[in-house]
C-alpha atoms as a PDB file:
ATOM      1  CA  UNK A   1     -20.804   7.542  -9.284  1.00  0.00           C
ATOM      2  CA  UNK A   2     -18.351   4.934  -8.345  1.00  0.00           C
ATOM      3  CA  UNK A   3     -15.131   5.787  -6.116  1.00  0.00           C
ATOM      4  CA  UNK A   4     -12.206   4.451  -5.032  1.00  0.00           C
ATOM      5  CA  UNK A   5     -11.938   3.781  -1.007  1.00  0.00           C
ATOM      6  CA  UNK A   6      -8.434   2.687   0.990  1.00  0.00           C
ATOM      7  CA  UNK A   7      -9.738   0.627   4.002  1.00  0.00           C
ATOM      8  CA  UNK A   8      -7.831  -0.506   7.087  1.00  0.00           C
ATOM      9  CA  UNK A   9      -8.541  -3.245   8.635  1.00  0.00           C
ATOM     10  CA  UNK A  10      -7.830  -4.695  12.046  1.00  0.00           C
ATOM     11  CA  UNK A  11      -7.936  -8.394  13.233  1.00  0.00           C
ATOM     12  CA  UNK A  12      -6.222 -11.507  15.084  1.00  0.00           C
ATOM     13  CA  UNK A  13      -4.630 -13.293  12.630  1.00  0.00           C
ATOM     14  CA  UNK A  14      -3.590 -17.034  13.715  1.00  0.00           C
ATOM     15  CA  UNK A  15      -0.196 -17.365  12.123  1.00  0.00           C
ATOM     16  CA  UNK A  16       1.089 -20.990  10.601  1.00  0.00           C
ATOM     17  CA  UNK A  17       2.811 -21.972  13.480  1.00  0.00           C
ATOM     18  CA  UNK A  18      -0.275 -21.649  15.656  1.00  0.00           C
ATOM     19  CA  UNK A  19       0.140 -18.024  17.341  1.00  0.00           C
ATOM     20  CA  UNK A  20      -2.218 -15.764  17.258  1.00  0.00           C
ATOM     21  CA  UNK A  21      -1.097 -12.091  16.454  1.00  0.00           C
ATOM     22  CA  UNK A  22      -2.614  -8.639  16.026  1.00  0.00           C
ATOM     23  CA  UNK A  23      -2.459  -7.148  12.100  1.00  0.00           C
ATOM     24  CA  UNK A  24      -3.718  -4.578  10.228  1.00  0.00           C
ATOM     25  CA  UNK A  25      -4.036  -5.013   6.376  1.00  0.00           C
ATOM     26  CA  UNK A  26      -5.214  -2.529   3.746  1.00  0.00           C
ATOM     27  CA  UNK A  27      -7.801  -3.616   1.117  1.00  0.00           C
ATOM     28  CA  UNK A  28      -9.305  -1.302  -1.428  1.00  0.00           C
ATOM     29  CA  UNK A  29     -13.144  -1.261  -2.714  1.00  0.00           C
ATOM     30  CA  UNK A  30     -14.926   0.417  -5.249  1.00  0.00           C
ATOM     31  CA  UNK A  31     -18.312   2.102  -3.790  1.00  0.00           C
ATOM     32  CA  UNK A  32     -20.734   4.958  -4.146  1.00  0.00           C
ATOM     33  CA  UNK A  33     -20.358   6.007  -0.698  1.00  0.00           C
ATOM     34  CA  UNK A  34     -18.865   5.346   2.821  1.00  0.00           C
ATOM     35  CA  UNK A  35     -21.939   3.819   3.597  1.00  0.00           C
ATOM     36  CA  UNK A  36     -21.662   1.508   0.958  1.00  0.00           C
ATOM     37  CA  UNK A  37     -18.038   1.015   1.612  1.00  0.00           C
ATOM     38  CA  UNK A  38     -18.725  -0.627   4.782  1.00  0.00           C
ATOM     39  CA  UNK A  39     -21.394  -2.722   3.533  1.00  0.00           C
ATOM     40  CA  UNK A  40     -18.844  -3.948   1.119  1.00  0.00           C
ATOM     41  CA  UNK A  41     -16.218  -4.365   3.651  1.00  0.00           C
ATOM     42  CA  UNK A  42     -18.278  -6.864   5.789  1.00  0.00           C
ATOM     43  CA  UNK A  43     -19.496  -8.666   3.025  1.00  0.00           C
ATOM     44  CA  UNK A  44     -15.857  -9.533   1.372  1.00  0.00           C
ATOM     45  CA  UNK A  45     -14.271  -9.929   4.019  1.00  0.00           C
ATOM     46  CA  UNK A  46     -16.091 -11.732   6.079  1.00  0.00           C
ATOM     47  CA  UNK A  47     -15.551 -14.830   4.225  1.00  0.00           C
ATOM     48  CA  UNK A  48     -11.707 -13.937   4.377  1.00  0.00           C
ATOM     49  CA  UNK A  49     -11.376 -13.156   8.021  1.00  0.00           C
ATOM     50  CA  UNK A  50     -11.732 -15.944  10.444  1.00  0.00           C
ATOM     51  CA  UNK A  51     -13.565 -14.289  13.901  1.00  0.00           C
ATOM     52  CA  UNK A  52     -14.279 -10.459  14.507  1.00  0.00           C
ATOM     53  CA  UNK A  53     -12.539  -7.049  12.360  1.00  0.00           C
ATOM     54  CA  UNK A  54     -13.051  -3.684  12.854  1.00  0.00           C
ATOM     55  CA  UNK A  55     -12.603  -1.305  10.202  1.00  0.00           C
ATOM     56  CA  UNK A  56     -10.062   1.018  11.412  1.00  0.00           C
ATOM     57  CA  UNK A  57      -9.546   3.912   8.673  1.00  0.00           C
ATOM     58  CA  UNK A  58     -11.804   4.253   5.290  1.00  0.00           C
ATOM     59  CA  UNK A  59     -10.404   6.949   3.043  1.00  0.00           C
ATOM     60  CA  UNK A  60     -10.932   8.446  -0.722  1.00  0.00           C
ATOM     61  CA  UNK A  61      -8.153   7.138  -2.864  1.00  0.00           C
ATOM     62  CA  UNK A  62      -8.125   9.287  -5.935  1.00  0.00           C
ATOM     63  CA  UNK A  63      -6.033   7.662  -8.822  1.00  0.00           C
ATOM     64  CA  UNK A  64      -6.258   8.188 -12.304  1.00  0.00           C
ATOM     65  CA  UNK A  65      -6.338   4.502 -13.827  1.00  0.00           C
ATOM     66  CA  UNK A  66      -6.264   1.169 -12.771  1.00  0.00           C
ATOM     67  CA  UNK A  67      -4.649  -1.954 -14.365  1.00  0.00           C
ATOM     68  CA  UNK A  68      -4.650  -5.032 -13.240  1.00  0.00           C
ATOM     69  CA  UNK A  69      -2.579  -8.162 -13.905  1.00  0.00           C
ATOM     70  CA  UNK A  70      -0.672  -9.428 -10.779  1.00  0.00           C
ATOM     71  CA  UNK A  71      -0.202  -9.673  -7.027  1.00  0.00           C
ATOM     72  CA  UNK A  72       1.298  -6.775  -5.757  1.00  0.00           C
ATOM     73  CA  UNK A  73      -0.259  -2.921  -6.481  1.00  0.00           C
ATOM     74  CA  UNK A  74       2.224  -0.079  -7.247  1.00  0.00           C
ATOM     75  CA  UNK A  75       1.108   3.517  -7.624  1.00  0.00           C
ATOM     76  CA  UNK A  76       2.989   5.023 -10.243  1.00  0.00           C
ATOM     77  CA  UNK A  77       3.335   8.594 -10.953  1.00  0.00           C
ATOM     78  CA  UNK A  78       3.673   9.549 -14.594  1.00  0.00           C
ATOM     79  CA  UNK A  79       3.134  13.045 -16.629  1.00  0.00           C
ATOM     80  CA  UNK A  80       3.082  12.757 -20.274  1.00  0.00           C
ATOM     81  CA  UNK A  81       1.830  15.194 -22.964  1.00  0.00           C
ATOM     82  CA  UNK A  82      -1.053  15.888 -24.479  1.00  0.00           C
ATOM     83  CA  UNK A  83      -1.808  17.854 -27.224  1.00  0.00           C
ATOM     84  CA  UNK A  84      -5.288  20.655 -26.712  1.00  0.00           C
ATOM     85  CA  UNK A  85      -7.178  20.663 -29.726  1.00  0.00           C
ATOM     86  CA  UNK A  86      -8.740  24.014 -29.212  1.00  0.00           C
ATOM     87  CA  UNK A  87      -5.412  26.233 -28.143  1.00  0.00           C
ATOM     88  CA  UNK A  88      -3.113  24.358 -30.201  1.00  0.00           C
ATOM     89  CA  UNK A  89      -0.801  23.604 -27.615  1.00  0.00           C
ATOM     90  CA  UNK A  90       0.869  20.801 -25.474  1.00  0.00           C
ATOM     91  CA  UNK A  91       0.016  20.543 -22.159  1.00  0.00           C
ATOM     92  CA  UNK A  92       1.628  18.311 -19.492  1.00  0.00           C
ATOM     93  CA  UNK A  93      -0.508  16.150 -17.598  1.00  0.00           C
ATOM     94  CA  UNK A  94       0.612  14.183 -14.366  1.00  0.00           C
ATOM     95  CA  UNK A  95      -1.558  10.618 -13.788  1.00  0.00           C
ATOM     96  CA  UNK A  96      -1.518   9.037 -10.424  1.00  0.00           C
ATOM     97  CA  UNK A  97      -1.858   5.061 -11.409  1.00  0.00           C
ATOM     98  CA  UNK A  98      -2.495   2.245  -9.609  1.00  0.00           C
ATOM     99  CA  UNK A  99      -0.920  -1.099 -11.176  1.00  0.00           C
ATOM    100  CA  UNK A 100      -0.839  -4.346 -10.204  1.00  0.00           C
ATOM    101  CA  UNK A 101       1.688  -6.863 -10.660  1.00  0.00           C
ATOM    102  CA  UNK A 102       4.066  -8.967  -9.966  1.00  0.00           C
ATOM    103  CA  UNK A 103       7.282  -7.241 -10.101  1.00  0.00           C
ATOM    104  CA  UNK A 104       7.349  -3.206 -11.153  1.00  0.00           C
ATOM    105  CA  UNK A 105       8.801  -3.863 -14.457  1.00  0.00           C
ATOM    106  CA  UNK A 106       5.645  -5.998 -15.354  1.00  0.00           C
ATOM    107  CA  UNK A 107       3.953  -2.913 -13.838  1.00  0.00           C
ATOM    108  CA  UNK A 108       5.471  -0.602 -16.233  1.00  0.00           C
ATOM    109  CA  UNK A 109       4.947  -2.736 -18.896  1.00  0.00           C
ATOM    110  CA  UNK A 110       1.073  -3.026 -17.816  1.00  0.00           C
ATOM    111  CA  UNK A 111       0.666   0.178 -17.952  1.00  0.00           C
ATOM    112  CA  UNK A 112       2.475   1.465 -21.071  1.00  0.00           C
ATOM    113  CA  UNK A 113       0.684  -0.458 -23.381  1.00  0.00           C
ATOM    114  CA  UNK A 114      -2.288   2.057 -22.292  1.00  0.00           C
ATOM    115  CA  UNK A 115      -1.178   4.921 -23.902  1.00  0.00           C
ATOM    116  CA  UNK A 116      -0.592   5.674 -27.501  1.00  0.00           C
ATOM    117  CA  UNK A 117       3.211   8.029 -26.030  1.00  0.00           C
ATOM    118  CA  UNK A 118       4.650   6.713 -23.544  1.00  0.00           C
ATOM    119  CA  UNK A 119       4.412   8.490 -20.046  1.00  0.00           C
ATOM    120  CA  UNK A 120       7.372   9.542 -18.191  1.00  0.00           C
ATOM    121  CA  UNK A 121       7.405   7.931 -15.048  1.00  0.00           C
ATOM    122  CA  UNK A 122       8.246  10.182 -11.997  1.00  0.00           C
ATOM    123  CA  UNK A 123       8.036   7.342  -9.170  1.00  0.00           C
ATOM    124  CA  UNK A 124       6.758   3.908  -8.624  1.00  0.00           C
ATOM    125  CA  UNK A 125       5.894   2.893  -5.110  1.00  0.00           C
ATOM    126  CA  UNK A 126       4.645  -0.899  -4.163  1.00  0.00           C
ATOM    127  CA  UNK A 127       1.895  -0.199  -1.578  1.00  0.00           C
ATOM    128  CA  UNK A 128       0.711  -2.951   1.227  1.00  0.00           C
ATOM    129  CA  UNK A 129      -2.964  -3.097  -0.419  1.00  0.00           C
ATOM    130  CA  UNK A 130      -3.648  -6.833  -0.742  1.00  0.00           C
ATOM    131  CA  UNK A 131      -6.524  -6.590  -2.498  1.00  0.00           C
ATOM    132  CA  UNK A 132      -8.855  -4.940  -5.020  1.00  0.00           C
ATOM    133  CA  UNK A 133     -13.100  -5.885  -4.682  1.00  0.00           C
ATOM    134  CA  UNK A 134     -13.654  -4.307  -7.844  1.00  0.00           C
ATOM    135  CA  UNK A 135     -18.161  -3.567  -8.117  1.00  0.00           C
ATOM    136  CA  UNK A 136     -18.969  -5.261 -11.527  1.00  0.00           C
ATOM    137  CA  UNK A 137     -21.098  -2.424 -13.794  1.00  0.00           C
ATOM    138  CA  UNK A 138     -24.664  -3.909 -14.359  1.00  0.00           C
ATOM    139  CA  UNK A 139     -25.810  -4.449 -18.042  1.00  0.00           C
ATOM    140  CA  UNK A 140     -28.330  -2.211 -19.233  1.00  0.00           C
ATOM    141  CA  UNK A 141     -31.372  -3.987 -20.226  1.00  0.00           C
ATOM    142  CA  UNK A 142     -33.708  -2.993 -23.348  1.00  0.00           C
END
């Protein structure tokens, strides 16, 4: 079963005007386990990175949906309703999202056109991930 894993990463970085400086960056990955979470790690980024990284933090980031579309990722917090068949009753949910885009109302927008109400939206938050490796699902074959 696929997860979702926050990874921090620590490198030299040489900046344009020729220094060399000391950053840390935060990527996220899709993986079955840690173990395949670092595999993943040094085989993106190793074509990204120029010289030596070491992985610094690797966490489980639960969230309930992702949509893509942009450059920057927002986590937005929404709870909308939702009606339970077998009761008869609404129920309020609250979704963690990740979004990405350009500028949060493109991330709102991204994301509304997912649902059939529209969410209220409790908080959006732009986060420093600067990237997604997404793992792409293999085909079944007959």
């Amino acid at each position: 079963m696929k997860q979702r894993f926050l990874v921090k990463v620590k490198y030299t970085k040489q900046l344009d005007n020729g220094t060399f400086k000391r950053v840390s960056e935060l990527y996220l990955f899709d993986a079955e386990s840690y173990t395949d979470c670092e595999a993943q790690v040094y085989e993106h980024l190793a074509s990204v990175i120029r010289g030596e990284f070491i992985i610094m933090k690797m966490d489980r980031f639960d969230c309930d949906e992702f949509i893509g579309a942009g450059e920057k990722f927002f986590i937005v917090k929404q709870t909308y309703t939702d009606v339970d068949d077998r009761e008869i009753k609404m129920k309020l949910l609250v979704a963690d999202n990740i979004i990405e885009g350009a500028k949060t109302r493109v991330a709102l927008f991204n994301d509304e056109i997912n649902y059939t109400t529209l969410p209220e939206v409790k908080s959006i938050v732009e986060t420093k991930i600067l990237d997604y490796f997404q793992t792409v699902q293999d085909e079944p074959t007959n």
